[in-house]
N, C-alpha and C. Protein backbone atom coordinates (compact mmCIF):
# COMPACT_ATOMS: atom_id res chain seq x y z
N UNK A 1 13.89 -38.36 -16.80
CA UNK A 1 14.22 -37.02 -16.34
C UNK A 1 14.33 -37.00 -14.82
N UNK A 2 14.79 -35.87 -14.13
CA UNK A 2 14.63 -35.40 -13.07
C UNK A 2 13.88 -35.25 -12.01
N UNK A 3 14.09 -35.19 -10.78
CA UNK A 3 12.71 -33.99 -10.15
C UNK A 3 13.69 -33.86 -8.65
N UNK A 4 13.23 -32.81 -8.57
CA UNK A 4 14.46 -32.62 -7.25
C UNK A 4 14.35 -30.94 -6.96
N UNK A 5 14.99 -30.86 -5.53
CA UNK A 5 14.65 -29.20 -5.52
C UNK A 5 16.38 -28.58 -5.42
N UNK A 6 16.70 -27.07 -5.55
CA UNK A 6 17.72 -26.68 -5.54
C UNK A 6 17.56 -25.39 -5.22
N UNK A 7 18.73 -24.75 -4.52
CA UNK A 7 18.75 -23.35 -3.99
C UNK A 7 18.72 -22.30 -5.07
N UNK A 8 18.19 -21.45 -4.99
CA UNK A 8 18.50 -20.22 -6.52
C UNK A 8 19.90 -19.90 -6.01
N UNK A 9 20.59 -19.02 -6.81
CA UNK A 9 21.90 -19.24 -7.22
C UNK A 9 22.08 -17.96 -6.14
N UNK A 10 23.14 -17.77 -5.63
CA UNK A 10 23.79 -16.66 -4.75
C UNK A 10 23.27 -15.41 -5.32
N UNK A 11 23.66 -15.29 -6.46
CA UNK A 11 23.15 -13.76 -6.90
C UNK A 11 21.74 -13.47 -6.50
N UNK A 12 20.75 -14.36 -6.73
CA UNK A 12 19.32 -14.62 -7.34
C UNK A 12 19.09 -14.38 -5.63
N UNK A 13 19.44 -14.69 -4.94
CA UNK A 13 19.44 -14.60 -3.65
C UNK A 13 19.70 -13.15 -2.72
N UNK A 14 20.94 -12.74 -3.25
CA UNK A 14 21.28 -11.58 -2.82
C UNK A 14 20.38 -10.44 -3.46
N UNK A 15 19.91 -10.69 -4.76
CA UNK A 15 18.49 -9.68 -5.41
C UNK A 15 17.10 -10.15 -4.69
N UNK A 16 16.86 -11.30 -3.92
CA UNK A 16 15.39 -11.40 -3.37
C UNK A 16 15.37 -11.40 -1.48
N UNK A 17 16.46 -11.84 -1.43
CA UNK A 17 16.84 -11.93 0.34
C UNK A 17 17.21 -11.44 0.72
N UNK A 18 18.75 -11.44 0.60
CA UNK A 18 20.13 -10.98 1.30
C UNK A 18 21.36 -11.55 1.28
N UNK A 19 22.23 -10.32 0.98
CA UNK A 19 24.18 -10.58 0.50
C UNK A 19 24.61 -11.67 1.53
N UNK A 20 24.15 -11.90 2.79
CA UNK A 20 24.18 -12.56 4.03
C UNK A 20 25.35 -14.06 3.25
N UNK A 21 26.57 -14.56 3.06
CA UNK A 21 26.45 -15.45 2.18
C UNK A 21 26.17 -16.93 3.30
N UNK A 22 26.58 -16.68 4.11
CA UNK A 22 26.93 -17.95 5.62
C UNK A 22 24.69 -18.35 5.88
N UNK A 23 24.18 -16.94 5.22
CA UNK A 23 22.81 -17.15 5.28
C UNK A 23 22.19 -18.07 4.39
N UNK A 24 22.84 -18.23 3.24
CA UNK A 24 22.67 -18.66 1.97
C UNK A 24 23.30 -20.29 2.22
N UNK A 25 24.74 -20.17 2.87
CA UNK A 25 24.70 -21.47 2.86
C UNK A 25 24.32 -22.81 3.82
N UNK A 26 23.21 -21.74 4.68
CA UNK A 26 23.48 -22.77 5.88
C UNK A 26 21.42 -22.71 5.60
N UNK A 27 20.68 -22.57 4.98
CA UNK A 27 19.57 -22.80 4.69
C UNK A 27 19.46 -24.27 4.31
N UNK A 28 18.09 -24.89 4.42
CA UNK A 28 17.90 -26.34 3.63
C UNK A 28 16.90 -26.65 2.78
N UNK A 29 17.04 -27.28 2.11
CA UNK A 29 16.18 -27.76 0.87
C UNK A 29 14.96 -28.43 1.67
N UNK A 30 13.70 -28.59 0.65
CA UNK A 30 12.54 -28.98 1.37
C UNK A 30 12.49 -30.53 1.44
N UNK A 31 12.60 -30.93 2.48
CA UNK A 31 12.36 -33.02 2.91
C UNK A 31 11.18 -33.26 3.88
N UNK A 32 10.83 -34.48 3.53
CA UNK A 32 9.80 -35.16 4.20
C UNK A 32 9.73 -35.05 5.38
N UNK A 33 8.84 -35.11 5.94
CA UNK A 33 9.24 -35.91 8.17
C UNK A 33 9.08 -37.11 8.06
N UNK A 34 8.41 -37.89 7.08
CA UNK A 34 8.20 -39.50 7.40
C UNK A 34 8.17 -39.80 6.54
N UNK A 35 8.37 -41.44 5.88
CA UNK A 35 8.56 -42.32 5.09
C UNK A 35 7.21 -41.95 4.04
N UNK A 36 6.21 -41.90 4.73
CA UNK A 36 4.98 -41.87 4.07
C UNK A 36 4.59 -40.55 3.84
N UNK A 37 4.95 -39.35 4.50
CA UNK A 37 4.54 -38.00 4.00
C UNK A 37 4.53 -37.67 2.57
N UNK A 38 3.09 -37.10 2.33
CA UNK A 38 3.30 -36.91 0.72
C UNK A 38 4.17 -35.22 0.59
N UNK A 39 4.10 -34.43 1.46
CA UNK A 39 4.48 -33.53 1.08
C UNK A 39 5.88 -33.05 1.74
N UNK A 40 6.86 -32.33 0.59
CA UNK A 40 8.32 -31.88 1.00
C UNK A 40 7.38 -30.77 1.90
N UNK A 41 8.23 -30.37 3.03
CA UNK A 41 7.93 -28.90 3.90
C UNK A 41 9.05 -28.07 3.43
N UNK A 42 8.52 -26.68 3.19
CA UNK A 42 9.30 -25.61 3.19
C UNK A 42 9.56 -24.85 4.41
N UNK A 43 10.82 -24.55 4.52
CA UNK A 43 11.18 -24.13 5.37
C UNK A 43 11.38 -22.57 5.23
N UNK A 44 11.27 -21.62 6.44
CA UNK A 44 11.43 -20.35 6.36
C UNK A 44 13.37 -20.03 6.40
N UNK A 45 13.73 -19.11 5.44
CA UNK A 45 14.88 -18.51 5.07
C UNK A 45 15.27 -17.51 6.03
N UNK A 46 14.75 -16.69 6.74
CA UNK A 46 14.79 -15.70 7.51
C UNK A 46 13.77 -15.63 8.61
N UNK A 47 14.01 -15.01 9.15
CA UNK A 47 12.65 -14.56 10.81
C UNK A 47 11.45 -13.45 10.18
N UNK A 48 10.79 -13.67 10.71
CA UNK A 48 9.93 -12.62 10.23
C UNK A 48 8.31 -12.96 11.01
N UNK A 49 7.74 -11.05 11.05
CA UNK A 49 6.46 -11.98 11.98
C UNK A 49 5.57 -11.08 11.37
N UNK A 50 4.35 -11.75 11.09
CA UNK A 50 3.17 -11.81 10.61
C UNK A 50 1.72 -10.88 11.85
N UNK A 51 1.99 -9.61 11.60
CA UNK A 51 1.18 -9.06 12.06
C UNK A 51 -0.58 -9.40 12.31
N UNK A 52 -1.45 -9.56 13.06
CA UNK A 52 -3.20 -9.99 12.52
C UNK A 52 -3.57 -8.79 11.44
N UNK A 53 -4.32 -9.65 10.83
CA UNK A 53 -4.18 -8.84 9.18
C UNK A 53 -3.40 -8.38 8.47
N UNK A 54 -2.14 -9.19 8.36
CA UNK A 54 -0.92 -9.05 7.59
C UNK A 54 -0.93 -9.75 6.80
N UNK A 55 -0.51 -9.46 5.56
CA UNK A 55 -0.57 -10.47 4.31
C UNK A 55 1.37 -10.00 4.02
N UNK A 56 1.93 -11.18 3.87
CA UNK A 56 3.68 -11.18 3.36
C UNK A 56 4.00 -12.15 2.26
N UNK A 57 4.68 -11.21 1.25
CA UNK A 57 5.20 -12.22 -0.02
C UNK A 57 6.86 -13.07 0.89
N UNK A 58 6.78 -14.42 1.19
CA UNK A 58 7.54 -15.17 1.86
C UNK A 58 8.50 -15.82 0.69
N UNK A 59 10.04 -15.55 0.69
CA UNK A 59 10.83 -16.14 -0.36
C UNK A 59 11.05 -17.16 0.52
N UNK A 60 10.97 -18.76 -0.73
CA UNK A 60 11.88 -20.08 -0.24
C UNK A 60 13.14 -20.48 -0.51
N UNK A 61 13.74 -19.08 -1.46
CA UNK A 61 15.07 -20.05 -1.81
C UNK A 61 15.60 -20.94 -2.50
N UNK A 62 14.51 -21.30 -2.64
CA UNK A 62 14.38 -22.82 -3.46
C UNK A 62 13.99 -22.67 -5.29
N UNK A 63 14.32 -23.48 -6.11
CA UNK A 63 13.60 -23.97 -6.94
C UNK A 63 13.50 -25.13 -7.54
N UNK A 64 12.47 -25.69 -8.37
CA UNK A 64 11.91 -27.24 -8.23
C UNK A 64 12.21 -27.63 -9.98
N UNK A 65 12.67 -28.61 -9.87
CA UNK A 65 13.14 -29.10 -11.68
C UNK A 65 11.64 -30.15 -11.42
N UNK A 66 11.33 -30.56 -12.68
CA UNK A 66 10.24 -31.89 -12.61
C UNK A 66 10.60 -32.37 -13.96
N UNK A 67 9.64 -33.55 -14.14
CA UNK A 67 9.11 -33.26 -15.35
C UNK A 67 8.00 -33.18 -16.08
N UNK A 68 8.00 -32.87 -17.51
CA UNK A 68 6.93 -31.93 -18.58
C UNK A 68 5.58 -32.29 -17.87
N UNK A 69 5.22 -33.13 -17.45
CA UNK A 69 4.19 -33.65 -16.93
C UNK A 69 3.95 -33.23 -15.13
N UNK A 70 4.42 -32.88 -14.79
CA UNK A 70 4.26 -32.97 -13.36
C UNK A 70 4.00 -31.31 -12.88
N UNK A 71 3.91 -31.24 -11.82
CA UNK A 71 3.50 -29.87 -11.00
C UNK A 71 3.62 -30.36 -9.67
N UNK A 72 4.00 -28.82 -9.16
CA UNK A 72 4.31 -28.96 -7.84
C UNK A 72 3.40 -27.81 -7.16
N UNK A 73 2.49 -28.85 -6.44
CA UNK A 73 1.73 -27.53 -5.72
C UNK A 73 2.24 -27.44 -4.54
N UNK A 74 1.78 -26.26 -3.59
CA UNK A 74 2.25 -25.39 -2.86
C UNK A 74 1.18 -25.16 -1.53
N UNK A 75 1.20 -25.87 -0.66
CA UNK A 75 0.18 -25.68 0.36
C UNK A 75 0.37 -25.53 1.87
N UNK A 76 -1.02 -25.19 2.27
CA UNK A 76 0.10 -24.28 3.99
C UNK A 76 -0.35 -25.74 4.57
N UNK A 77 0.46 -25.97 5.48
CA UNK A 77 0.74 -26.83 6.60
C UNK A 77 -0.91 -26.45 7.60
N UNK A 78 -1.47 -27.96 7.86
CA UNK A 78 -2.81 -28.09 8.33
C UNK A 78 -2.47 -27.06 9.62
N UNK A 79 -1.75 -27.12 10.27
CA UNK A 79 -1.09 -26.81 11.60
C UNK A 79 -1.29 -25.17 11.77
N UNK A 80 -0.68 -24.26 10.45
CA UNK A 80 -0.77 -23.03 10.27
C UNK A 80 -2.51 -22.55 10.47
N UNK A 81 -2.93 -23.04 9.13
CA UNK A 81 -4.38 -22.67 9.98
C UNK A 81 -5.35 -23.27 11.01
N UNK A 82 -5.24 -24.27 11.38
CA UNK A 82 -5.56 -24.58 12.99
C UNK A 82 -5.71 -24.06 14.08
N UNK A 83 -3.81 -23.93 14.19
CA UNK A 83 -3.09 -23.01 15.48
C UNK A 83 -3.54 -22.38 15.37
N UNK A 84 -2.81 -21.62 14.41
CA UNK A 84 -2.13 -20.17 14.05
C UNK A 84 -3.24 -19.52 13.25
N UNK A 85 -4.00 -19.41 12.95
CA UNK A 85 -4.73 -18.58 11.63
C UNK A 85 -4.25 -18.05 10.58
N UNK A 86 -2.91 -18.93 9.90
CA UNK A 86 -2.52 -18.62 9.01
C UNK A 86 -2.74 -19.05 7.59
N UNK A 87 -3.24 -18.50 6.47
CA UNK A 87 -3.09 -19.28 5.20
C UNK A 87 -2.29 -18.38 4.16
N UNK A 88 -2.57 -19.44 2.99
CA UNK A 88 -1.44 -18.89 2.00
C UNK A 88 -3.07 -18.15 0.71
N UNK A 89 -2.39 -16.72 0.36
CA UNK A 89 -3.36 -16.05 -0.05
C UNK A 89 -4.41 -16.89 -1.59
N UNK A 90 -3.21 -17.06 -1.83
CA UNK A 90 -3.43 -18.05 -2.78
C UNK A 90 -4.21 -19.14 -3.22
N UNK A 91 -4.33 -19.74 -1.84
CA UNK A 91 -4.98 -21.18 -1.25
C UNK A 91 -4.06 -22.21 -1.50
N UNK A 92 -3.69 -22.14 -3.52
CA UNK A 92 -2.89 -23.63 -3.37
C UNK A 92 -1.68 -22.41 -4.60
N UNK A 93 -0.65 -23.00 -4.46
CA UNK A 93 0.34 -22.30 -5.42
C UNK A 93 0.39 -23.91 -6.26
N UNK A 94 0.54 -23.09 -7.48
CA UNK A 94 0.72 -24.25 -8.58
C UNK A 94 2.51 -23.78 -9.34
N UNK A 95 2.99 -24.79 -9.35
CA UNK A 95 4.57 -23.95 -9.58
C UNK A 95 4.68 -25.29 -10.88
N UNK A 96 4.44 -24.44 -12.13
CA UNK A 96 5.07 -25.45 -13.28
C UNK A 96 6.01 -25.59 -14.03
N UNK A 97 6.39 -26.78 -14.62
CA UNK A 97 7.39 -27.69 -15.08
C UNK A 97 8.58 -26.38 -15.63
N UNK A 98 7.83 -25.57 -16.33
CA UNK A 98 8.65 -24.64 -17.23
C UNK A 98 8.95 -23.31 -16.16
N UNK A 99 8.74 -23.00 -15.03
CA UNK A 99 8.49 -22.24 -13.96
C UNK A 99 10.76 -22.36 -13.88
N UNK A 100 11.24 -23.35 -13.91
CA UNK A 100 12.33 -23.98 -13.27
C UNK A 100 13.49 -23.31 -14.33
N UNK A 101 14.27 -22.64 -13.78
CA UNK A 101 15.32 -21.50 -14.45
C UNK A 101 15.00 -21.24 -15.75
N UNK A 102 13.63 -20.18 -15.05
CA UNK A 102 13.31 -19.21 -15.79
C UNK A 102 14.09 -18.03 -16.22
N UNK A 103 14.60 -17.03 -17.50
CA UNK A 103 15.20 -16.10 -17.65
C UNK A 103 14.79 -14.81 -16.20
N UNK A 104 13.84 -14.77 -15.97
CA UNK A 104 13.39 -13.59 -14.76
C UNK A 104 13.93 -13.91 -13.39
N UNK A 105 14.22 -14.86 -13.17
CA UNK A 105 14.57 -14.91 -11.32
C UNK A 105 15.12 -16.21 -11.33
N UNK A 106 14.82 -17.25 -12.43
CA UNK A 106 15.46 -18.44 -12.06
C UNK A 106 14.34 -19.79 -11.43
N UNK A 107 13.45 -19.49 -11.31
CA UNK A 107 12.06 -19.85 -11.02
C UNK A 107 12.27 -20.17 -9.48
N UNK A 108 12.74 -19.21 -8.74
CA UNK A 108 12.47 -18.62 -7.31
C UNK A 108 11.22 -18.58 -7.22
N UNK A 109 10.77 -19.74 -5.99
CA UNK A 109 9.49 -20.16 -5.44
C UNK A 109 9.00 -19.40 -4.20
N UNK A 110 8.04 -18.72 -4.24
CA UNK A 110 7.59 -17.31 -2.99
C UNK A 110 5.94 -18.28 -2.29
N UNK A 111 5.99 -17.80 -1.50
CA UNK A 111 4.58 -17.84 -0.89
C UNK A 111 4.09 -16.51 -0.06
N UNK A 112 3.31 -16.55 -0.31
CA UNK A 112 2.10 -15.62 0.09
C UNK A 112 1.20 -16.08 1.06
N UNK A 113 1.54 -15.56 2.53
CA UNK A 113 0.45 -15.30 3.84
C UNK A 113 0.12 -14.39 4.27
N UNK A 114 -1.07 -14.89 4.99
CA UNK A 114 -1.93 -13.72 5.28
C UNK A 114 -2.42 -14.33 7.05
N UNK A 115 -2.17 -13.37 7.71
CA UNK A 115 -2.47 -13.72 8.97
C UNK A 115 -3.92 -13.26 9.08
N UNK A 116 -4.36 -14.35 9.42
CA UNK A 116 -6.52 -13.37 9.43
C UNK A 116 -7.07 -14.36 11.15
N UNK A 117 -5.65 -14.30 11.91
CA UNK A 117 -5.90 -14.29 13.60
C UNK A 117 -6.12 -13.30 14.29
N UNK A 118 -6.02 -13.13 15.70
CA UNK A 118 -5.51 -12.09 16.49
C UNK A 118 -4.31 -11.68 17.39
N UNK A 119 -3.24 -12.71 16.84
CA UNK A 119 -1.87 -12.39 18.00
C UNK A 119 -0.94 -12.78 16.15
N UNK A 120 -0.01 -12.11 16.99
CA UNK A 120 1.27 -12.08 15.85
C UNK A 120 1.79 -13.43 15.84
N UNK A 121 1.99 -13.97 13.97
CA UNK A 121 2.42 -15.34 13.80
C UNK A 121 4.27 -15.06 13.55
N UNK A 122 4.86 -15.38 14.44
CA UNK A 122 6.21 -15.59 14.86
C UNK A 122 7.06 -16.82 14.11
N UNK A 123 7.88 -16.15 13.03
CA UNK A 123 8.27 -17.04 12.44
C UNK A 123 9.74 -17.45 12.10
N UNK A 124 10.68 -18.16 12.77
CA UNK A 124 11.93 -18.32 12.99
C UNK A 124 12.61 -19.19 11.76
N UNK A 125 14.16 -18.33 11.54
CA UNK A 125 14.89 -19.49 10.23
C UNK A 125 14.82 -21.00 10.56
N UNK A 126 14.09 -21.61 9.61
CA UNK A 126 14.10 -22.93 9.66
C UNK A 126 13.12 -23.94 10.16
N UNK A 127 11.67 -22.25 10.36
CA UNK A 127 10.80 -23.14 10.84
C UNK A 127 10.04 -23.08 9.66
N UNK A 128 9.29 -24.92 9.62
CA UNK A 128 8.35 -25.20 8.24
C UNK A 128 7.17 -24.13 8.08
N UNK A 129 7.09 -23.82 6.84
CA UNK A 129 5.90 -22.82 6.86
C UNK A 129 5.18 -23.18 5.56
N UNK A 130 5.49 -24.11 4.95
CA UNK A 130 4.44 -25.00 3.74
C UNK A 130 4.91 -25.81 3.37
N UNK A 131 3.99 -26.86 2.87
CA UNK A 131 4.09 -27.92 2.20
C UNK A 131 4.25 -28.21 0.60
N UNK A 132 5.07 -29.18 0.14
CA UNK A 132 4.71 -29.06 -1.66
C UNK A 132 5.07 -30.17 -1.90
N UNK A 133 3.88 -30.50 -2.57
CA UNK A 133 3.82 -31.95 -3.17
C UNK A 133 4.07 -31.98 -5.11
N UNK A 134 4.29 -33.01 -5.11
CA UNK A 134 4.83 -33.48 -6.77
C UNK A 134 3.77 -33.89 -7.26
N UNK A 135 3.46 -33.50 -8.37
CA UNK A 135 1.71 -34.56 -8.77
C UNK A 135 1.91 -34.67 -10.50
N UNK A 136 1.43 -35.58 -11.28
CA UNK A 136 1.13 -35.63 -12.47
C UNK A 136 0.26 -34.79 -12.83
N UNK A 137 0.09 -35.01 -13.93
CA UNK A 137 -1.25 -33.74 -14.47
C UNK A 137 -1.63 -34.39 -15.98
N UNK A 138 -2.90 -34.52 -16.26
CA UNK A 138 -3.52 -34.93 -17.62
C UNK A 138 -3.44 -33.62 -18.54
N UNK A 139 -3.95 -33.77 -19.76
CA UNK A 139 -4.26 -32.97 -20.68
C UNK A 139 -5.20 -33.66 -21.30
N UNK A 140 -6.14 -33.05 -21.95
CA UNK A 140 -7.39 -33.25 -22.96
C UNK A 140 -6.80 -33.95 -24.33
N UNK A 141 -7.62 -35.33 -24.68
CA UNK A 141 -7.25 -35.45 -25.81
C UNK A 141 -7.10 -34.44 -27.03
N UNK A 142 -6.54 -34.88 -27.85
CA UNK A 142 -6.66 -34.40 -29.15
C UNK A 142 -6.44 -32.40 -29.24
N UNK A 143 -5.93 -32.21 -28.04
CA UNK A 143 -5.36 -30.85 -27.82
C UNK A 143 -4.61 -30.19 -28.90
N UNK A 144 -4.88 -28.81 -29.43
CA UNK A 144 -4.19 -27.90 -30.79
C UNK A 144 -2.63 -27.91 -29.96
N UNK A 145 -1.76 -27.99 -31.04
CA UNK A 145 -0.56 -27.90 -30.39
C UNK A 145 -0.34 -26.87 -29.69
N UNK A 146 0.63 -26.50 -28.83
CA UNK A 146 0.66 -24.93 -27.97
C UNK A 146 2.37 -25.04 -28.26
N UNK A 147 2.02 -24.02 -28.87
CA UNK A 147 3.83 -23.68 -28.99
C UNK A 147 4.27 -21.86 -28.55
N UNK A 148 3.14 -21.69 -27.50
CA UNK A 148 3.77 -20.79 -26.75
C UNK A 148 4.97 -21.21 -25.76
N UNK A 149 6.08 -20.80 -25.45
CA UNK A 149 7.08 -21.04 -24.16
C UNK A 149 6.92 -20.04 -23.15
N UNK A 150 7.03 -20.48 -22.15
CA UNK A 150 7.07 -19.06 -21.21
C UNK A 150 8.65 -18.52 -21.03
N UNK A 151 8.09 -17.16 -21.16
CA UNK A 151 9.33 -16.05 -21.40
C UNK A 151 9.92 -15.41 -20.05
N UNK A 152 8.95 -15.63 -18.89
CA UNK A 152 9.22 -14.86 -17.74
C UNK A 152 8.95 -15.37 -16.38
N UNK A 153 9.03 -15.16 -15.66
CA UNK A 153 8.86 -15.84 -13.97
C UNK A 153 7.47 -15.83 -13.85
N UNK A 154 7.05 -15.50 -12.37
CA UNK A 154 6.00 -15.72 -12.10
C UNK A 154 4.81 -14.69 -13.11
N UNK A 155 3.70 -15.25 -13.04
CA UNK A 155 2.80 -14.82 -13.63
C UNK A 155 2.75 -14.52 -15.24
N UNK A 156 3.74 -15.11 -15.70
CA UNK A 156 3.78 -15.10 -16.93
C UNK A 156 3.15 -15.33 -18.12
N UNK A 157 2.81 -16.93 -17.66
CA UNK A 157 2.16 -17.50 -19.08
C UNK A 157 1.21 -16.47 -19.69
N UNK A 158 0.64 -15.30 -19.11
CA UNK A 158 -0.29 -14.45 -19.81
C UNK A 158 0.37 -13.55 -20.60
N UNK A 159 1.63 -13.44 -20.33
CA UNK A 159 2.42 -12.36 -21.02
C UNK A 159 2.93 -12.65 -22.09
N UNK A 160 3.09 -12.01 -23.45
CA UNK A 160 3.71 -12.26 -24.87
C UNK A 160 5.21 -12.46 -24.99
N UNK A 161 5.53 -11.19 -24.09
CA UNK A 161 6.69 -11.14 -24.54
C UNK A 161 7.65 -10.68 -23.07
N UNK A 162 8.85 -10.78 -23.13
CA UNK A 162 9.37 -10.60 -21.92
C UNK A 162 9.39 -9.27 -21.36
């Protein structure tokens, strides 16, 4: 199988971002800085600034194919909370296998920060604002089959029905 990242589709874009299309095509997919980096960086889609005690749902644009086995977590750059006093509300985003063109959005990948500094975190198109790494994942032997599918985007798996 696969694993690779890809832009959500123009529409999917123009419903979470903006009609902008020259915005859409001149964004980039998440890559390494070095040979050895474990984690792709996400990059910011738009400008936007992070008030002290601001919490913002941040769209990437992006979404991640894998496979059945794998997960892609979602983590802020050491740098963000260091500097900046920034983290992701979350702590770690877990974005799974079945997450990836979902019927609801297409499995459009968001992050969530929260500025808990004291000066405004200033954030320009194209600057990295998280990290996401690829990882395997176990399961418990002898597991009851699960033949639930997920029906919907984020936050789903709890939901029955779409």
């Amino acid at each position: 199988m696969a694993r690779f990242f890809e832009k959500i589709s123009f529409e999917q874009f123009k419903q979470d971002i903006s009609d902008d299309l020259s915005l859409y095509q001149e964004y980039s997919l998440p890559k390494r800085a070095t040979k050895k980096s474990a984690g792709y960086d996400g990059e910011a889609v738009v400008d936007f600034v992070l008030a002290p005690g601001e919490t913002k749902k941040v769209p990437l644009g992006i979404k991640a194919c894998m496979n059945y086995d794998e997960v892609l977590l979602l983590l802020i750059r050491s740098s963000q909370g260091f500097r900046s006093k920034v983290r992701m509300c979350n702590q770690v985003g877990v974005i799974d296998s079945d997450y990836y063109n979902n019927i609801e959005n297409e499995g459009h990948i968001w992050i969530c920060l929260h500025n808990f500094g004291d000066t405004d975190y200033v954030v320009h198109r194209g600057d990295k604002i998280c990290q996401m790494i690829f990882m395997n994942y176990l399961t418990v032997d002898h597991e009851e089959e699960i033949t639930q599918e997920r029906v919907n985007g984020f936050g789903s798996t709890d939901r029955k029905e779409g």
